[in-house]
Protein backbone atom coordinates (compact mmCIF):
# COMPACT_ATOMS: atom_id res chain seq x y z
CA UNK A 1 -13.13 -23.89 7.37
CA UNK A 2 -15.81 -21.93 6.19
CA UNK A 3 -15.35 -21.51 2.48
CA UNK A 4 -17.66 -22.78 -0.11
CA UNK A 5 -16.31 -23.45 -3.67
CA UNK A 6 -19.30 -22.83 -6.54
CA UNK A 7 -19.31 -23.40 -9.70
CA UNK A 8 -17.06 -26.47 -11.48
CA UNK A 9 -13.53 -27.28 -10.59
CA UNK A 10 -11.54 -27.90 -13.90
CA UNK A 11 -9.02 -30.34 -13.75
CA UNK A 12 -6.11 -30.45 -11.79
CA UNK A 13 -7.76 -27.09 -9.63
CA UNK A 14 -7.24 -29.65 -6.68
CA UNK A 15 -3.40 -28.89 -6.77
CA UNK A 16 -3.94 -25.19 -6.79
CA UNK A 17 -6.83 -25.43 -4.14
CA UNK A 18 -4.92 -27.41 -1.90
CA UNK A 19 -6.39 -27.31 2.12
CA UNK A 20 -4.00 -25.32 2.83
CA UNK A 21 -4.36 -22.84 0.28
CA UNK A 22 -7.89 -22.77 1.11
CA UNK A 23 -7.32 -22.56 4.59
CA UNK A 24 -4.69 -19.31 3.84
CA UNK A 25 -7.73 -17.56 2.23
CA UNK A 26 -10.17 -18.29 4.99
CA UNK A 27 -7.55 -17.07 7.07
CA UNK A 28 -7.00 -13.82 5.16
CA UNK A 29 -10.37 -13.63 5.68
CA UNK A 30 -10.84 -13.84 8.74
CA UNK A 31 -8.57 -11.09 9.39
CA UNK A 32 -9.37 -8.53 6.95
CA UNK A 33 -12.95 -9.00 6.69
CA UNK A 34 -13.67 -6.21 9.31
CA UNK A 35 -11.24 -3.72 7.47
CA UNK A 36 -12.31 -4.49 4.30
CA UNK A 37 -16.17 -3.57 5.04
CA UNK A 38 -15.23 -0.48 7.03
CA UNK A 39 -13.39 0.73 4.22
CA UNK A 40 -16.19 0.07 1.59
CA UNK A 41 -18.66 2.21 4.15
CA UNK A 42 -16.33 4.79 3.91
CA UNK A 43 -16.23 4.74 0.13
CA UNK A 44 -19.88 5.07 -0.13
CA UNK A 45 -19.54 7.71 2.38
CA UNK A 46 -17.00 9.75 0.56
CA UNK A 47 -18.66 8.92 -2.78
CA UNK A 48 -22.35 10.53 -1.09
CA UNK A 49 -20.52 13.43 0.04
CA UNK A 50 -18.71 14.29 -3.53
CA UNK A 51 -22.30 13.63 -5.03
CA UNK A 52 -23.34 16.58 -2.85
CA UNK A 53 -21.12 18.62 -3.47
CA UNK A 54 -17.99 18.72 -1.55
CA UNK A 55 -14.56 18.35 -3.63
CA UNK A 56 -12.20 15.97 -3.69
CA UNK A 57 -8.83 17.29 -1.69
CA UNK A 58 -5.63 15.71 -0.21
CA UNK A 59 -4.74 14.29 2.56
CA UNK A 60 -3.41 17.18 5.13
CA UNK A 61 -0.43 14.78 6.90
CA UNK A 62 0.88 14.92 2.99
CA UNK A 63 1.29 18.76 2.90
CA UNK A 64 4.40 18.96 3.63
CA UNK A 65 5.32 16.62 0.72
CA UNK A 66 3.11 18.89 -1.67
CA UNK A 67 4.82 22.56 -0.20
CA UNK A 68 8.04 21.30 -1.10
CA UNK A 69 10.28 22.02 -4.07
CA UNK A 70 11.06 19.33 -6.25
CA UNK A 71 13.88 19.01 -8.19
CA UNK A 72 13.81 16.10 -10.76
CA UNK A 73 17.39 15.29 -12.53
């Protein structure tokens, strides 16, 4: 499976931590690993470029949302 468990297991852990639940995470994982990293390089990447200078701004696909009137009731 690939997973390593450190530190003590208190009592009864064993029917949380079940194979299968273990299995589920090394699953999740698997799969998201890749995502997960990219997304952290972008952080520091956006974090680097605020540091220098550049500000913060929305999203453009979500000006549409932001040119509209709202009308709360």
């Amino acid at each position: 499976m690939g997973i390593e468990i450190h530190g003590p297991l208190e009592d009864r852990f064993d029917e949380i931590l079940t194979e299968e639940a273990v299995a589920f995470v090394a699953d999740l994982h698997r799969t998201f690993e890749p995502l997960r990293r990219r997304l952290l390089a972008e952080r520091v990447e956006r974090q680097r470029r605020i540091d220098a200078g550049e500000d913060p701004d929305f999203l453009a696909e979500t000006k549409t949302i932001r040119q509209a009137d709202w009308r709360v009731a």
